[in-house]
Protein backbone atom coordinates (compact mmCIF):
# COMPACT_ATOMS: atom_id res chain seq x y z
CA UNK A 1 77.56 110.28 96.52
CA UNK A 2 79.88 107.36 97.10
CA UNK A 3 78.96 104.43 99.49
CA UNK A 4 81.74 104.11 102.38
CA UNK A 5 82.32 100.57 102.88
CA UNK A 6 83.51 99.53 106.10
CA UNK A 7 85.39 96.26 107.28
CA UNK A 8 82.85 95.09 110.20
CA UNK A 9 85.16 91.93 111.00
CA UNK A 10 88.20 90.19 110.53
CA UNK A 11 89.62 86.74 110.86
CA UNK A 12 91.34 83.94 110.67
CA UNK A 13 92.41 80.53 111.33
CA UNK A 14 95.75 79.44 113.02
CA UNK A 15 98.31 78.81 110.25
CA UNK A 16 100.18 75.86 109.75
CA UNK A 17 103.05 74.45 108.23
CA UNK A 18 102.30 73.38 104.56
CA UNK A 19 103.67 70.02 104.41
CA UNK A 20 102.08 66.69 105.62
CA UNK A 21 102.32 66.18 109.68
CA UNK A 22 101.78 70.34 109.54
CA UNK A 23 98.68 70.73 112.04
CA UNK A 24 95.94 71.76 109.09
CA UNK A 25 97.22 69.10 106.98
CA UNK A 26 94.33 67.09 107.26
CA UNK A 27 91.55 69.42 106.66
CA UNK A 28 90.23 69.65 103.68
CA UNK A 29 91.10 73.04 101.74
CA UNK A 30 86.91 73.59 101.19
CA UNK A 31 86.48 72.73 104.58
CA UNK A 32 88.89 74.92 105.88
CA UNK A 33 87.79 78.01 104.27
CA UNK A 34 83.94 76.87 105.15
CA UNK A 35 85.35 76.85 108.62
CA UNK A 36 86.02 80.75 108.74
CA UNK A 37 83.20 81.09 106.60
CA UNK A 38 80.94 80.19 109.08
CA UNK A 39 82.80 81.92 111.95
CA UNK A 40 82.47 85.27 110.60
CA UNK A 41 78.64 85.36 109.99
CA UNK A 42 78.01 83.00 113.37
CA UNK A 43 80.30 85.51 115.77
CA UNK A 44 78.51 88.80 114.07
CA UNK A 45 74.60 86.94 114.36
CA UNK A 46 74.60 87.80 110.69
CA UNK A 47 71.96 85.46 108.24
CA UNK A 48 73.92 84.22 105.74
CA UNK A 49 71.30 84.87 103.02
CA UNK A 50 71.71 88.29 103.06
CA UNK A 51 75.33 88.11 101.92
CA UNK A 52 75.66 89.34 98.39
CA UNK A 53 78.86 87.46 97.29
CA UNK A 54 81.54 85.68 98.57
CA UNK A 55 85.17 86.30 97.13
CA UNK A 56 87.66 84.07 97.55
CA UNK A 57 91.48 84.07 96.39
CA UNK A 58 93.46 80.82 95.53
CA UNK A 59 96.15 80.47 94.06
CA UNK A 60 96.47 77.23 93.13
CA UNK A 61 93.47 76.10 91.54
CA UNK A 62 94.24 72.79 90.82
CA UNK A 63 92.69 69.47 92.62
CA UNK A 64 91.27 69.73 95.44
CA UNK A 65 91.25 73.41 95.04
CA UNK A 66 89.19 73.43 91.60
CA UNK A 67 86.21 74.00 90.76
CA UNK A 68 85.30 77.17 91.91
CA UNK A 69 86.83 76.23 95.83
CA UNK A 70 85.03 79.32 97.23
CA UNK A 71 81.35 78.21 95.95
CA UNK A 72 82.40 74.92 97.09
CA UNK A 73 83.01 76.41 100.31
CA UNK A 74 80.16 78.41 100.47
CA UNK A 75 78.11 75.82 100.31
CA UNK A 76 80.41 73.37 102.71
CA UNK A 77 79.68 76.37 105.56
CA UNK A 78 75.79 75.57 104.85
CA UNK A 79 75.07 79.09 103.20
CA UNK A 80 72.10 79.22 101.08
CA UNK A 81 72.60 77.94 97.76
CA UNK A 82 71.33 81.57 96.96
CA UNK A 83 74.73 82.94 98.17
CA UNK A 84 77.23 82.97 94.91
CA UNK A 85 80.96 82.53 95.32
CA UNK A 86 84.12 82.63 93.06
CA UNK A 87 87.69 82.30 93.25
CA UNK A 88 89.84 84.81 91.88
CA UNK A 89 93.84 84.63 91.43
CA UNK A 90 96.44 87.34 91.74
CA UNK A 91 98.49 85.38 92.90
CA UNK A 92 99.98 85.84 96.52
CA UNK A 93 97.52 88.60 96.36
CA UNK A 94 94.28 87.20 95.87
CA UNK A 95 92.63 87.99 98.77
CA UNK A 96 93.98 91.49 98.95
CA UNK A 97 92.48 91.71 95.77
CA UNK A 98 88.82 89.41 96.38
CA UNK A 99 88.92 92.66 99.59
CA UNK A 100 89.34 95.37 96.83
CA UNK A 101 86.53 93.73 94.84
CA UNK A 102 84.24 93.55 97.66
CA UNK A 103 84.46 96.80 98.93
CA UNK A 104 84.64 98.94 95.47
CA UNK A 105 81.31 96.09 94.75
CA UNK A 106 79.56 98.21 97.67
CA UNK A 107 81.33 101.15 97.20
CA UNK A 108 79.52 101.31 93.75
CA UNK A 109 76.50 100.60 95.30
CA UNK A 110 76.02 97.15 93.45
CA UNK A 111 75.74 95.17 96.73
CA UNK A 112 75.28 95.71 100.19
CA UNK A 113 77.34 93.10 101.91
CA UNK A 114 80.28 90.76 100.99
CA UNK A 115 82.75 88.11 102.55
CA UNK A 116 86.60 88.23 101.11
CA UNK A 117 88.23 85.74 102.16
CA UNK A 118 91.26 83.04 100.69
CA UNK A 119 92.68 79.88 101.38
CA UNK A 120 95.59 77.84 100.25
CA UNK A 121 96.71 74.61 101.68
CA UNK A 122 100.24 74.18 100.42
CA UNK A 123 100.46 70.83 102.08
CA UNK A 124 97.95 69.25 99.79
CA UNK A 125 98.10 70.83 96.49
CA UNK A 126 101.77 71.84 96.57
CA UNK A 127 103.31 75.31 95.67
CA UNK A 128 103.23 74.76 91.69
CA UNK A 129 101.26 71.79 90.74
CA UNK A 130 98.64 74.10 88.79
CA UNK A 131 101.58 74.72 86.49
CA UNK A 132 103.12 71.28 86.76
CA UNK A 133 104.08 69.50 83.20
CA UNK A 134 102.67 72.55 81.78
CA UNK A 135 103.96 75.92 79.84
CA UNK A 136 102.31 78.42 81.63
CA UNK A 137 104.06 81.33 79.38
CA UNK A 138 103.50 80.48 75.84
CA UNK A 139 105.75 81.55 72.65
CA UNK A 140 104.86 85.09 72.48
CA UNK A 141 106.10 85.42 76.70
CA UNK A 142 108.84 83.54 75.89
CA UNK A 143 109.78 85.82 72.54
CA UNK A 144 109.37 89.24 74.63
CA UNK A 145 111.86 88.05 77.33
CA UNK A 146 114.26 85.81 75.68
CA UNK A 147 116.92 84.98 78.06
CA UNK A 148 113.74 83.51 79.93
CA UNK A 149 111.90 84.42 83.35
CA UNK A 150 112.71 83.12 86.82
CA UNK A 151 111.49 82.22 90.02
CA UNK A 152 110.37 84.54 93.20
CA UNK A 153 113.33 82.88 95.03
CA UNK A 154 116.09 84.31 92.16
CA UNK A 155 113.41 87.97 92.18
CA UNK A 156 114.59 88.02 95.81
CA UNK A 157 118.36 87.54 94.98
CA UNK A 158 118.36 89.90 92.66
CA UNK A 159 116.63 92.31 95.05
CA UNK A 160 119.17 91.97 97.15
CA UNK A 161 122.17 92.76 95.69
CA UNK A 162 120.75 95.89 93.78
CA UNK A 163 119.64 97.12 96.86
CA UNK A 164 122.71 95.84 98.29
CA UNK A 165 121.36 94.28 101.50
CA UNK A 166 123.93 91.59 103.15
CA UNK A 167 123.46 87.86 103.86
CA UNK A 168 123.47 89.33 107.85
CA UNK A 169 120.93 92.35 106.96
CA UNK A 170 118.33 89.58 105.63
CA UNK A 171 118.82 87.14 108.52
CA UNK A 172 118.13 89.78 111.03
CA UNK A 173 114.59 91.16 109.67
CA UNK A 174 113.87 87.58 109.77
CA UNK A 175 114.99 87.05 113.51
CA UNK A 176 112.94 90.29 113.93
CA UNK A 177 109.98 88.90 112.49
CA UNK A 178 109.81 86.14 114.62
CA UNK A 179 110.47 87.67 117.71
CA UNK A 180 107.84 89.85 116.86
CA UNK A 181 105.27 86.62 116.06
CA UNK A 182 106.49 85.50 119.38
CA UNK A 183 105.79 88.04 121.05
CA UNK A 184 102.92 89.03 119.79
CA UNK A 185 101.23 85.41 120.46
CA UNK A 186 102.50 85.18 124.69
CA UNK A 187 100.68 88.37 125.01
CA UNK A 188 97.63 87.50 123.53
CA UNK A 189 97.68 89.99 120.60
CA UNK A 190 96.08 87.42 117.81
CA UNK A 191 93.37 86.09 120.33
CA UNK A 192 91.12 88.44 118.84
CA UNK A 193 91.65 87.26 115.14
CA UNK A 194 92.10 83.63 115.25
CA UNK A 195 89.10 81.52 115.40
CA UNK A 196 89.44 77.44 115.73
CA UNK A 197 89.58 74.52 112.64
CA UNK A 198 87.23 72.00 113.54
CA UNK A 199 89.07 69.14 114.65
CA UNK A 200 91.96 70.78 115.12
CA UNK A 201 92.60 71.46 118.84
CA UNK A 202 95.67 73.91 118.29
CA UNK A 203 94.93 77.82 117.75
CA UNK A 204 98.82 78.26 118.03
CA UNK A 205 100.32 79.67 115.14
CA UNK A 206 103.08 76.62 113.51
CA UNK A 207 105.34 78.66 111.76
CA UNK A 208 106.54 80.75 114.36
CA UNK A 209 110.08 79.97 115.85
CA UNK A 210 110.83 81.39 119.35
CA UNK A 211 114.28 80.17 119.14
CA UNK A 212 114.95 82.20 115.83
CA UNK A 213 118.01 83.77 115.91
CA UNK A 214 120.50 85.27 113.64
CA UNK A 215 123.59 82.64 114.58
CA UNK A 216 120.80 79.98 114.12
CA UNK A 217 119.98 81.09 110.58
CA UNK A 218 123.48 81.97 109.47
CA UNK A 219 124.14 77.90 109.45
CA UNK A 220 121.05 78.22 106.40
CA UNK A 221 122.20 76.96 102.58
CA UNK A 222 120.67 79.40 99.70
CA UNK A 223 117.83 77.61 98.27
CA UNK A 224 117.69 78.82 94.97
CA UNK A 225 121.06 78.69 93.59
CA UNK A 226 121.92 76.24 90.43
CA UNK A 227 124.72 76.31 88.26
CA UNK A 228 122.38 77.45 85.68
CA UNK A 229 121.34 80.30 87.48
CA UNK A 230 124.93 81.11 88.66
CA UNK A 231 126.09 81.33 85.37
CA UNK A 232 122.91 83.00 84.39
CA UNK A 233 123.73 85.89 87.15
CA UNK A 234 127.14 86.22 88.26
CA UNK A 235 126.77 89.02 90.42
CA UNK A 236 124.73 87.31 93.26
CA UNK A 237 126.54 86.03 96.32
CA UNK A 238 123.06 83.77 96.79
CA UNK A 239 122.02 85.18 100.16
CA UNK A 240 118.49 83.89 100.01
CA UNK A 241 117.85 80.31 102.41
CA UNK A 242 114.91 79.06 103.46
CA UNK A 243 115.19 81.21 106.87
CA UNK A 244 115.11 84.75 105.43
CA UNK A 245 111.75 83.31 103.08
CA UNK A 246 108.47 82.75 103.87
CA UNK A 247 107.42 79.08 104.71
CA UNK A 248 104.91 77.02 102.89
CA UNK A 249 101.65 77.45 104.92
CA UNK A 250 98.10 76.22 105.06
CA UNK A 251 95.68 78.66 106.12
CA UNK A 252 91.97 80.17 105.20
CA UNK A 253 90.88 83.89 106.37
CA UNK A 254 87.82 86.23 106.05
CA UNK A 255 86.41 89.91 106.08
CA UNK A 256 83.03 90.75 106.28
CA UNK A 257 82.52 93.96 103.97
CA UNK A 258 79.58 96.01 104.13
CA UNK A 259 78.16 99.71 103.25
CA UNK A 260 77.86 101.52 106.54
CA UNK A 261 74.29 101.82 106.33
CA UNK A 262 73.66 97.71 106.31
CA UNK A 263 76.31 97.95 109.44
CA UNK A 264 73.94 100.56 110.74
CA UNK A 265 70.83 99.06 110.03
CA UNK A 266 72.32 95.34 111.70
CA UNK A 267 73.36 97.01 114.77
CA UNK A 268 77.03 95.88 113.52
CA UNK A 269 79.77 98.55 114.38
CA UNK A 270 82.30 98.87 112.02
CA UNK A 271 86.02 98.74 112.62
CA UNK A 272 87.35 99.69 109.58
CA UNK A 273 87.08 101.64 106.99
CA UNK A 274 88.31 101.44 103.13
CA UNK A 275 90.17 104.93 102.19
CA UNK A 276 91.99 104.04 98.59
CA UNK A 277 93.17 101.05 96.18
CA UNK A 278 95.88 100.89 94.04
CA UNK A 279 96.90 97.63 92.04
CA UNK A 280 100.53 98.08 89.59
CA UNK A 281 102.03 95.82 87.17
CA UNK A 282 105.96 95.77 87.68
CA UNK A 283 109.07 94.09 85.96
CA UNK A 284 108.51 90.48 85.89
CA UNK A 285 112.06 89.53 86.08
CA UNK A 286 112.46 91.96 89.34
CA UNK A 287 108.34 90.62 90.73
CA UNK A 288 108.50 91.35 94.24
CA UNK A 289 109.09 95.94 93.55
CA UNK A 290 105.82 96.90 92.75
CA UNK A 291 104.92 97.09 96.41
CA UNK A 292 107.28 100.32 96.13
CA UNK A 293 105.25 102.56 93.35
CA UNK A 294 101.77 100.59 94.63
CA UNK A 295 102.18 102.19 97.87
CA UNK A 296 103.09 105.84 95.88
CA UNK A 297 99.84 105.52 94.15
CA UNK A 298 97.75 104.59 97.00
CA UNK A 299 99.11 107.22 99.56
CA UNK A 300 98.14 109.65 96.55
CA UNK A 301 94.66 108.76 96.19
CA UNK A 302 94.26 108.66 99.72
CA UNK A 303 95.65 112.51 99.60
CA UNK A 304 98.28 111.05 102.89
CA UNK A 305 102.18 110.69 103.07
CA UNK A 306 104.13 107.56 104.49
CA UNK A 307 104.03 109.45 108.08
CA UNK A 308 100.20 109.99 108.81
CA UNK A 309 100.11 105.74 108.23
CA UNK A 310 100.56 104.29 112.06
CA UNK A 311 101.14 100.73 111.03
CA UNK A 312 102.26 99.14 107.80
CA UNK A 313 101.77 95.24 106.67
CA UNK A 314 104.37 94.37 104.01
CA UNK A 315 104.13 90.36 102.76
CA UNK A 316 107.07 89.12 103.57
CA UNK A 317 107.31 86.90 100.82
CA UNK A 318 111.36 87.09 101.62
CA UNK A 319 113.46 89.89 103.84
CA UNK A 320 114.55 91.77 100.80
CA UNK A 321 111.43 92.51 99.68
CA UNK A 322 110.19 94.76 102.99
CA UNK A 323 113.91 96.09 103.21
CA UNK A 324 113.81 97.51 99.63
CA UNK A 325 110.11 98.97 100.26
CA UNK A 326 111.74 100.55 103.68
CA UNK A 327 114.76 101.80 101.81
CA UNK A 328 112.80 103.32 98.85
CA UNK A 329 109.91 104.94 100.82
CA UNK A 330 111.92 105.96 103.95
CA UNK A 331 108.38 104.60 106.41
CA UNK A 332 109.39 104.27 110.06
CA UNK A 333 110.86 100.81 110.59
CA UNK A 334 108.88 100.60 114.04
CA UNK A 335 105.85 100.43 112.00
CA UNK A 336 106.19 97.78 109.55
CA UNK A 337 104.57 94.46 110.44
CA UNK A 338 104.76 95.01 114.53
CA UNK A 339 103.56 91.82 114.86
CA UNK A 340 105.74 90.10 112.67
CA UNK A 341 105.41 89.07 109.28
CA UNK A 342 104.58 85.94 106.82
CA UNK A 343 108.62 84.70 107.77
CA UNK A 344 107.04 83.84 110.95
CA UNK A 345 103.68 83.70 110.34
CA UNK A 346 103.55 81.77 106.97
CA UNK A 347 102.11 82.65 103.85
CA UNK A 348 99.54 81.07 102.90
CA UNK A 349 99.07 82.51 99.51
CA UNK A 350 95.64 82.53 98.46
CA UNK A 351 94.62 83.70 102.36
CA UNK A 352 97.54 85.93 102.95
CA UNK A 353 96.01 89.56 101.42
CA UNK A 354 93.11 89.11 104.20
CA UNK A 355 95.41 87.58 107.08
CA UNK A 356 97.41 90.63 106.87
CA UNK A 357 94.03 92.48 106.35
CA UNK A 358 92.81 90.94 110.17
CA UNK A 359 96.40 91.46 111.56
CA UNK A 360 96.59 95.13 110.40
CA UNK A 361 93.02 95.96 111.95
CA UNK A 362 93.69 94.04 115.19
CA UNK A 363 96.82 96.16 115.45
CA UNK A 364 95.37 99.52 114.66
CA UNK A 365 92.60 98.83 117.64
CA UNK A 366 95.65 97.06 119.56
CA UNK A 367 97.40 100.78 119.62
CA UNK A 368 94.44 103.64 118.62
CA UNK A 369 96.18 103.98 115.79
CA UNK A 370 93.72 105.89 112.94
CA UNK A 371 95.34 104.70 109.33
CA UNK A 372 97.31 101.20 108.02
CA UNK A 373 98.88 100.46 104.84
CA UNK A 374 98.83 97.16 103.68
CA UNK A 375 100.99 96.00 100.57
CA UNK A 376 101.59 92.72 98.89
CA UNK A 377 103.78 91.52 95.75
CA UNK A 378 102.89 88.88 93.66
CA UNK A 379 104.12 86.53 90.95
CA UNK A 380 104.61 87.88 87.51
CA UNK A 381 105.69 90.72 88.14
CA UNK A 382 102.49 92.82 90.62
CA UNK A 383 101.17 94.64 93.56
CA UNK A 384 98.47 95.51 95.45
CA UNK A 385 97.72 98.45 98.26
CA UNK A 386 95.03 99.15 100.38
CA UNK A 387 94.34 101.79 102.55
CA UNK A 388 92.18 101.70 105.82
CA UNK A 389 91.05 103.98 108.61
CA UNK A 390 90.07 102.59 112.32
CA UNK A 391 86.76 103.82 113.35
């Protein structure tokens, strides 16, 4: 008989812009996922020596995130050196998929409890600089698409004009999302989930823009458009600016995974649990879709259709990319990220698959809601989809 693993806790630290000046900035990226590391097993009165393995997601795994950053951390949080650690990298879904790996870990019954966590601190090892000077594709990548690959930015052009959504249809899920964000933090929503940096006296989320409004975003230049690409693509109108994308972030979050009977023997009550995976490859060129047939596959294998699922988290890596998934599934709008999305709240890549992990769990208790879909694309072309049920 299959082990049920269960989600006992969830959280994460404020997120801040990813540039110098942003309010993370100067922590540390080891020290800020040690922070959250020791948060989780500190507010739970768990021993840290009975953790099984911590697994972390990074994306970029370059200087001061090298090296292994989540054994680093590990030990940084003052874990036993008994307790292993590695770093793992889907890309913006890392630590959706470090979540998958712990749970199907206890699932199979090969360990009894493990941390997933991430961290990325974009405003000390910049978006790219693992990559930088380098050919990350090789001659064989190169030979099977020939007119050559592109960015996520230029993915979520061409998004939007084959799904045909307007310059004023992306600006307003992004006004959405932050009035969502905003409202969500006045009323005390992500007090649950957000534990402090030390020596950071802020636990206000940075990215978030009250003032957000469509007029105030229309005034936005696309980001992504060269001549190049222009001639490259003549059909886009370039409706992609840094307003309807997702801001470079610093952040660090964390799960605490267990089987239900080392919940039960703890005296730890779970609040989640795991109900079905699903992880798709998808056209490169087009690499935010696979969200679409990732959350096909995981509804079937959780035996569930789009309208049993009471709240859905959709990266928002850019607007087109949860409009498309909306337009191709046909979920209920009033669903999808309720308390905004990573246009407000930043995505922090190698942390966002368990931030969205913590918001989708504080929002199912938030509401009673029983089951939440969570989806994420990634670069090159992915996706991953989880499945959980409130308890």
């Amino acid at each position: 008989m299959r082990t049920e693993a269960v989600i006992v806790d969830v959280i994460r630290t404020p997120v801040g812009r990813g540039k110098p000046g942003g309010i993370l900035s100067g922590v540390h990226p080891v020290d800020l996922l040690a922070g959250v590391l020791d948060a989780l097993v500190s507010r739970n009165d768990l021993d840290p020596a009975l953790v099984d393995d911590v697994i972390g997601g990074c994306v970029s795994q370059i200087g001061e995130q090298s090296y292994n950053i989540t054994r680093n951390a590990v030990l940084a949080a003052g874990f036993p050196e008994t307790v292993p650690g590695t770093t793992i990298d889907r890309q913006c879904g890392s630590s959706q998929q470090a979540a998958t790996f712990a749970a199907q870990a206890v699932m199979a019954g090969q360990a009894d409890i493990v941390i997933a966590c991430g961290v990325e601190s974009m405003s000390r090892v910049p978006l790219g600089s693992s990559a930088a000077g380098a050919d990350p594709y090789g001659s064989r990548v190169r030979a099977r698409y020939p007119e050559g690959l592109v960015n996520q930015g230029v993915s979520a052009e061409l998004i939007a004009a084959k799904w045909g959504f307007s310059r004023e249809d992306l600006d307003a899920y992004s006004a959405r999302s932050h009035a969502l964000a905003t409202a969500a933090g006045e009323s005390g929503a992500f007090a649950t989930e957000v534990v402090p940096v030390p020596g950071v006296e802020s636990l206000v989320d940075e990215t978030v823009r009250p003032a957000t409004s469509v007029e105030s975003l229309a005034g936005l230049n696309p980001a992504f458009r060269t001549d190049a690409l222009a001639e490259r693509f003549p059909e886009l109108d370039w409706r992609i600016t840094p307003g309807n994308s997702s801001p470079l972030t610093d952040g660090a979050s964390a799960a605490l995974i267990m089987s239900a009977e080392a919940a039960s023997k703890l005296d730890l009550a779970p609040r989640a649990r795991f109900r079905a995976f699903s992880v798709v490859g998808s056209d490169p060129l087009y690499m935010l879709t696979g969200v679409i047939p990732a959350t096909q596959r995981v509804l079937e294998r959780a035996g569930v259709v789009i309208d049993e699922i009471d709240a859905y988290e959709v990266n928002e890596a850019f607007a087109s990319v949860p409009l498309a998934w909306l337009k191709d599934t046909g979920a209920d709008a009033a669903k999808l990220n309720p308390r905004g999305g990573a246009i407000a709240l930043g995505h922090a890549l190698g942390s966002s698959g368990t931030r969205l992990l913590t918001t989708l769990v504080n929002q199912l208790e938030a509401t009673r809601g029983r089951l939440g879909l969570q989806t994420m694309c990634e670069g090159g072309g992915m996706a991953n989809a989880t499945i959980i049920e409130r308890l």
